[in-house]
PDB file of N, CA and C in Angstrom:
ATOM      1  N   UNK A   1      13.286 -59.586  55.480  1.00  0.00           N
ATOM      2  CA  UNK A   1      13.160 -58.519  54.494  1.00  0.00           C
ATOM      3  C   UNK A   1      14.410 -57.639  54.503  1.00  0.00           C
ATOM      4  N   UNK A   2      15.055 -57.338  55.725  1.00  0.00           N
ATOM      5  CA  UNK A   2      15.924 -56.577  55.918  1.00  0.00           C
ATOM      6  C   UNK A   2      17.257 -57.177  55.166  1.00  0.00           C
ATOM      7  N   UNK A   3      17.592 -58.224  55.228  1.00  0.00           N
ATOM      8  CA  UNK A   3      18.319 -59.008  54.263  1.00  0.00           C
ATOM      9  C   UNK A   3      18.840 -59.039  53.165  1.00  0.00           C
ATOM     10  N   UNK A   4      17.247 -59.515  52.276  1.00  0.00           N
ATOM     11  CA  UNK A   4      17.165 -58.873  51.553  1.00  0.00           C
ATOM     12  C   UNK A   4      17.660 -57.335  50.653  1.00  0.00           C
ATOM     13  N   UNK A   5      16.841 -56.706  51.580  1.00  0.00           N
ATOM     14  CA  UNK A   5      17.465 -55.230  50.831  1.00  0.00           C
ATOM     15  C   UNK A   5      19.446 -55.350  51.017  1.00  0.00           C
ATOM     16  N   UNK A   6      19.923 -55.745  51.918  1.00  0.00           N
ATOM     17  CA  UNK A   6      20.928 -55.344  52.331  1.00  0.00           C
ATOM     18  C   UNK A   6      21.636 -56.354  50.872  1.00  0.00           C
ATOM     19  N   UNK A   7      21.586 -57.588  50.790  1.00  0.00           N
ATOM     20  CA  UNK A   7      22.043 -58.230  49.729  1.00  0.00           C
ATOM     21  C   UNK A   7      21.792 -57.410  48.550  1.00  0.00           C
ATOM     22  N   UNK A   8      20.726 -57.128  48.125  1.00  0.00           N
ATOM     23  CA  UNK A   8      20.134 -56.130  46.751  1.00  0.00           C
ATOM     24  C   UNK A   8      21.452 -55.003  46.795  1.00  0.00           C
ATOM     25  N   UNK A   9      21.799 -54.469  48.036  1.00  0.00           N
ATOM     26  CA  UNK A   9      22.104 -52.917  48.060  1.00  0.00           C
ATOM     27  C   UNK A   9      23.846 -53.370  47.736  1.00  0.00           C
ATOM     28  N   UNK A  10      24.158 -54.580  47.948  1.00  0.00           N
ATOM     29  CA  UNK A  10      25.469 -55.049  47.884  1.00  0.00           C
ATOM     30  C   UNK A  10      25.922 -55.282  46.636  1.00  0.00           C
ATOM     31  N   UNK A  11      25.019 -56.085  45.664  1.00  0.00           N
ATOM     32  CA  UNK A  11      24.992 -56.047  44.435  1.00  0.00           C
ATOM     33  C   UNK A  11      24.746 -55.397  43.415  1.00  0.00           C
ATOM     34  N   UNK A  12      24.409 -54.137  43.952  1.00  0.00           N
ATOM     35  CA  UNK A  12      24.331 -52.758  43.069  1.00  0.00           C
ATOM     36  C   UNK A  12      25.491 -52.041  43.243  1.00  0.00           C
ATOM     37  N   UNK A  13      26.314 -51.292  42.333  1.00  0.00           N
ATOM     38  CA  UNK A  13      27.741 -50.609  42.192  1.00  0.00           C
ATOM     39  C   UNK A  13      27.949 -49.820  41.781  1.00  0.00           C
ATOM     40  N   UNK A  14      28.771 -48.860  41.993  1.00  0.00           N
ATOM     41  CA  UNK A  14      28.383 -47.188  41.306  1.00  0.00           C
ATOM     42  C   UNK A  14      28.353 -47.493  39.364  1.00  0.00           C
ATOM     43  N   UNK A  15      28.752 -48.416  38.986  1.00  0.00           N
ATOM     44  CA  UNK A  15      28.731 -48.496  37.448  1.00  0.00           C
ATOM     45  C   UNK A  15      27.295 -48.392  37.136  1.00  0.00           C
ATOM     46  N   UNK A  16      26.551 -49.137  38.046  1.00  0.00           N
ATOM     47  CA  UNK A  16      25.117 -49.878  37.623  1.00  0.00           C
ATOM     48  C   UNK A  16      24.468 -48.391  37.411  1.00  0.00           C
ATOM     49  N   UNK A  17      24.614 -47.410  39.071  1.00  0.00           N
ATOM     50  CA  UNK A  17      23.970 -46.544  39.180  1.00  0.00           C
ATOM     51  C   UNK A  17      24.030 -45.692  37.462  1.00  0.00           C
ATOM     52  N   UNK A  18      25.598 -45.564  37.056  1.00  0.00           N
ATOM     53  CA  UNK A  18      25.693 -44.573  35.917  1.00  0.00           C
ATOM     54  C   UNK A  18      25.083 -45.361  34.826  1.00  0.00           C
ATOM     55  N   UNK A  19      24.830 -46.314  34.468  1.00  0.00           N
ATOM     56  CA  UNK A  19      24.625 -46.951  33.283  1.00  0.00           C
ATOM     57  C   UNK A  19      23.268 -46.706  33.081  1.00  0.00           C
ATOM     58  N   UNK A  20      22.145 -46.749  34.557  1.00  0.00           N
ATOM     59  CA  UNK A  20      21.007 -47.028  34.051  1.00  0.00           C
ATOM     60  C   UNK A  20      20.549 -45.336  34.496  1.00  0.00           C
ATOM     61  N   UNK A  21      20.963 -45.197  34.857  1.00  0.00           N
ATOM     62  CA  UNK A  21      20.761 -43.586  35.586  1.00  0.00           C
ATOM     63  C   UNK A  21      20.760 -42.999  34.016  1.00  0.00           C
ATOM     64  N   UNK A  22      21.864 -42.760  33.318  1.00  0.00           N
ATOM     65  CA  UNK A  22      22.277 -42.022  31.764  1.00  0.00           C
ATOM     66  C   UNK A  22      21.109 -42.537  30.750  1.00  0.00           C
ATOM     67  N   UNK A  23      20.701 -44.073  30.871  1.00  0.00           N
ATOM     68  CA  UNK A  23      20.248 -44.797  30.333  1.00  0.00           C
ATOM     69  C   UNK A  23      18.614 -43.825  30.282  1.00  0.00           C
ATOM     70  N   UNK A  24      18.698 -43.843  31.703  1.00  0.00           N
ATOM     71  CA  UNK A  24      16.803 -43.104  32.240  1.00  0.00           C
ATOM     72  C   UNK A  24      17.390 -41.226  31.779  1.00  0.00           C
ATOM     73  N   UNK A  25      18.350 -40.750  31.712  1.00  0.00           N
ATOM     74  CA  UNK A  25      18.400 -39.535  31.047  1.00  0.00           C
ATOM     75  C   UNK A  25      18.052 -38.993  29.577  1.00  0.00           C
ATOM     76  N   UNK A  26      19.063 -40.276  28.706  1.00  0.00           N
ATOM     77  CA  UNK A  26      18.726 -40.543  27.608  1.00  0.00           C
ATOM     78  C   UNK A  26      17.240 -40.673  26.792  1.00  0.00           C
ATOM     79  N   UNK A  27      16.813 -41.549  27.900  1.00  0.00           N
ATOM     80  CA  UNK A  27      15.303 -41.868  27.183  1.00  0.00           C
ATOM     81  C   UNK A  27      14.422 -40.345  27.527  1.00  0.00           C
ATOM     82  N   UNK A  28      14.933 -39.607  28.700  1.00  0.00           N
ATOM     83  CA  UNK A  28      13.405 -38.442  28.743  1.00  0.00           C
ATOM     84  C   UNK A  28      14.273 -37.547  27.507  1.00  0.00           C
ATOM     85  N   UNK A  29      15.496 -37.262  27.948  1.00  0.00           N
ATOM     86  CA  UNK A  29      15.906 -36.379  26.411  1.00  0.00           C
ATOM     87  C   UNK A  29      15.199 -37.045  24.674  1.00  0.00           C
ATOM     88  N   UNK A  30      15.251 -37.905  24.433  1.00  0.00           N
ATOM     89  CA  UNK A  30      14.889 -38.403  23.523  1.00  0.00           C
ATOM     90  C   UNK A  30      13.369 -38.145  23.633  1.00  0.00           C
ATOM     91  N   UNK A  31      12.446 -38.966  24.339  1.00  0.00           N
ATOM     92  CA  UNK A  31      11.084 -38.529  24.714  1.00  0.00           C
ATOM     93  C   UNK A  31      10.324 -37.129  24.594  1.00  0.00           C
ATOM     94  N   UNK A  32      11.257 -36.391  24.675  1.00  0.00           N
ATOM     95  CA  UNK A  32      10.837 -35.161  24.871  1.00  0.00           C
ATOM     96  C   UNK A  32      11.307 -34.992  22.961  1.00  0.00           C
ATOM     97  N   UNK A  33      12.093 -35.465  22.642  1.00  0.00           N
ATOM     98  CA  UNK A  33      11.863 -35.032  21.266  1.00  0.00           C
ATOM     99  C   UNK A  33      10.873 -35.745  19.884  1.00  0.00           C
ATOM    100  N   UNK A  34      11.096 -37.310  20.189  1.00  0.00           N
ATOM    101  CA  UNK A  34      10.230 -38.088  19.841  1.00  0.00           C
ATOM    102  C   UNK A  34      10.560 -39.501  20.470  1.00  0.00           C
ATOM    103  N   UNK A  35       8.785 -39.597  20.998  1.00  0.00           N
ATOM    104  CA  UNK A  35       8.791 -40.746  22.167  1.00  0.00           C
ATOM    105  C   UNK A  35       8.947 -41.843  21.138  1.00  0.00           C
ATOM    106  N   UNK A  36       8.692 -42.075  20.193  1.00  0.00           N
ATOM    107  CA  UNK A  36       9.137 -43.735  19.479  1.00  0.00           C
ATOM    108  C   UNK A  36      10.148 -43.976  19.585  1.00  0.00           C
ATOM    109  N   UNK A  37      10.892 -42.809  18.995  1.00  0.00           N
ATOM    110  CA  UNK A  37      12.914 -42.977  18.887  1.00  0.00           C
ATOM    111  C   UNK A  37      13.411 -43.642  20.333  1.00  0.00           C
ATOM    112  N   UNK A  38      12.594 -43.063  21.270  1.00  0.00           N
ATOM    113  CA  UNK A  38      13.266 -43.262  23.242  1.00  0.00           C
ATOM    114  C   UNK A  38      12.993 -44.628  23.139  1.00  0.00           C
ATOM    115  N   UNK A  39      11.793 -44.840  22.874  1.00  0.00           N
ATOM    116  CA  UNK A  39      11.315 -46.590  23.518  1.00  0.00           C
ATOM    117  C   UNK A  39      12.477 -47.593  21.876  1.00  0.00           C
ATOM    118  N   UNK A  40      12.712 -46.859  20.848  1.00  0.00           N
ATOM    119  CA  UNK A  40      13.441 -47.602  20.002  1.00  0.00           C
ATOM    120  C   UNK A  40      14.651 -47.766  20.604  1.00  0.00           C
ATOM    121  N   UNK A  41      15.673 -46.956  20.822  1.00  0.00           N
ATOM    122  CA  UNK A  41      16.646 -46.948  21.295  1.00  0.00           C
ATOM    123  C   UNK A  41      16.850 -47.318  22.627  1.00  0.00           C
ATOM    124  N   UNK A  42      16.240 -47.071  23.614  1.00  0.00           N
ATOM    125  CA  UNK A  42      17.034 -47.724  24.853  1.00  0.00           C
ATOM    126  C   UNK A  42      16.281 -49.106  25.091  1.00  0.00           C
ATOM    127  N   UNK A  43      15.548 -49.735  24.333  1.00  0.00           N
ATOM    128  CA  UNK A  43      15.237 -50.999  24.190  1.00  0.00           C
ATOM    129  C   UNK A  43      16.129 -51.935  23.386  1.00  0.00           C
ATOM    130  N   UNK A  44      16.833 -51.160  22.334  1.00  0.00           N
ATOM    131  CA  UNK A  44      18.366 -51.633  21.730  1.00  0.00           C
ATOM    132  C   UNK A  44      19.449 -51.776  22.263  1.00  0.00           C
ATOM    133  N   UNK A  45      19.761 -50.984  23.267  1.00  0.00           N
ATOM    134  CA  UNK A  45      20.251 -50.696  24.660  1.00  0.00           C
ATOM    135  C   UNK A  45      20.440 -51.615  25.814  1.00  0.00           C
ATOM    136  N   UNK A  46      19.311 -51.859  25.873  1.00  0.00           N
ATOM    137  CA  UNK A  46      18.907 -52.724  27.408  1.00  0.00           C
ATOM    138  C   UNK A  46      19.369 -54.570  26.498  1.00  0.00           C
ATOM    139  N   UNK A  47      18.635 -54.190  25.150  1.00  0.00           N
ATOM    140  CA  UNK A  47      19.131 -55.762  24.408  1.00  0.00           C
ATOM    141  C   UNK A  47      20.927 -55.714  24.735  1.00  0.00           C
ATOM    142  N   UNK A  48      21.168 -55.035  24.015  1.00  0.00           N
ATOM    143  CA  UNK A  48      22.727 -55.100  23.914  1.00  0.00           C
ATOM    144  C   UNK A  48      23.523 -55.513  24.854  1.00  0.00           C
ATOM    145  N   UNK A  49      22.912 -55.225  26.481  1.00  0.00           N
ATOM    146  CA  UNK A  49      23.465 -54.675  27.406  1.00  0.00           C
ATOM    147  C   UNK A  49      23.187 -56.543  27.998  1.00  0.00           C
ATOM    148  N   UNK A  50      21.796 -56.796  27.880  1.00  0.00           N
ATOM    149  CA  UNK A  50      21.278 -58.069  28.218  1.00  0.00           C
ATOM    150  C   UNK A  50      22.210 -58.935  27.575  1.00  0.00           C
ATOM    151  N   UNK A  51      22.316 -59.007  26.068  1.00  0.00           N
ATOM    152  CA  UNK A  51      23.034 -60.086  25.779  1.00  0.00           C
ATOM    153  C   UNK A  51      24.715 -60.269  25.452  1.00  0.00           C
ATOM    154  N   UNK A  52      24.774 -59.168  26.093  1.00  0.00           N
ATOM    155  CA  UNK A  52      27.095 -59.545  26.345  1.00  0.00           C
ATOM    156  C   UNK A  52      27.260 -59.961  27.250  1.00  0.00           C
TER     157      UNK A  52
END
């Protein structure tokens, strides 16, 4: 198990942290104004991001 995490923790990089970190900012700012727009947009997001 310990392994594990340690491989996981190797393959995570300060980019990842900002991308999905802004990503999870974005959506409560949005949420808080209208929750459809949040789940519209950072699901456009996560596509975009998935398929480059």
């Amino acid at each position: 198990m310990r392994k594990i995490i340690l491989n996981v923790l190797k393959a995570i990089d300060l980019q990842d942290v900002f991308a999905f970190g802004g990503l999870a900012m974005a959506f409560i700012g949005l949420h808080a104004i209208y929750p459809p727009a949040a789940l519209i947009v950072i699901g456009a997001v996560l596509f975009r991001m998935g398929a480059r």
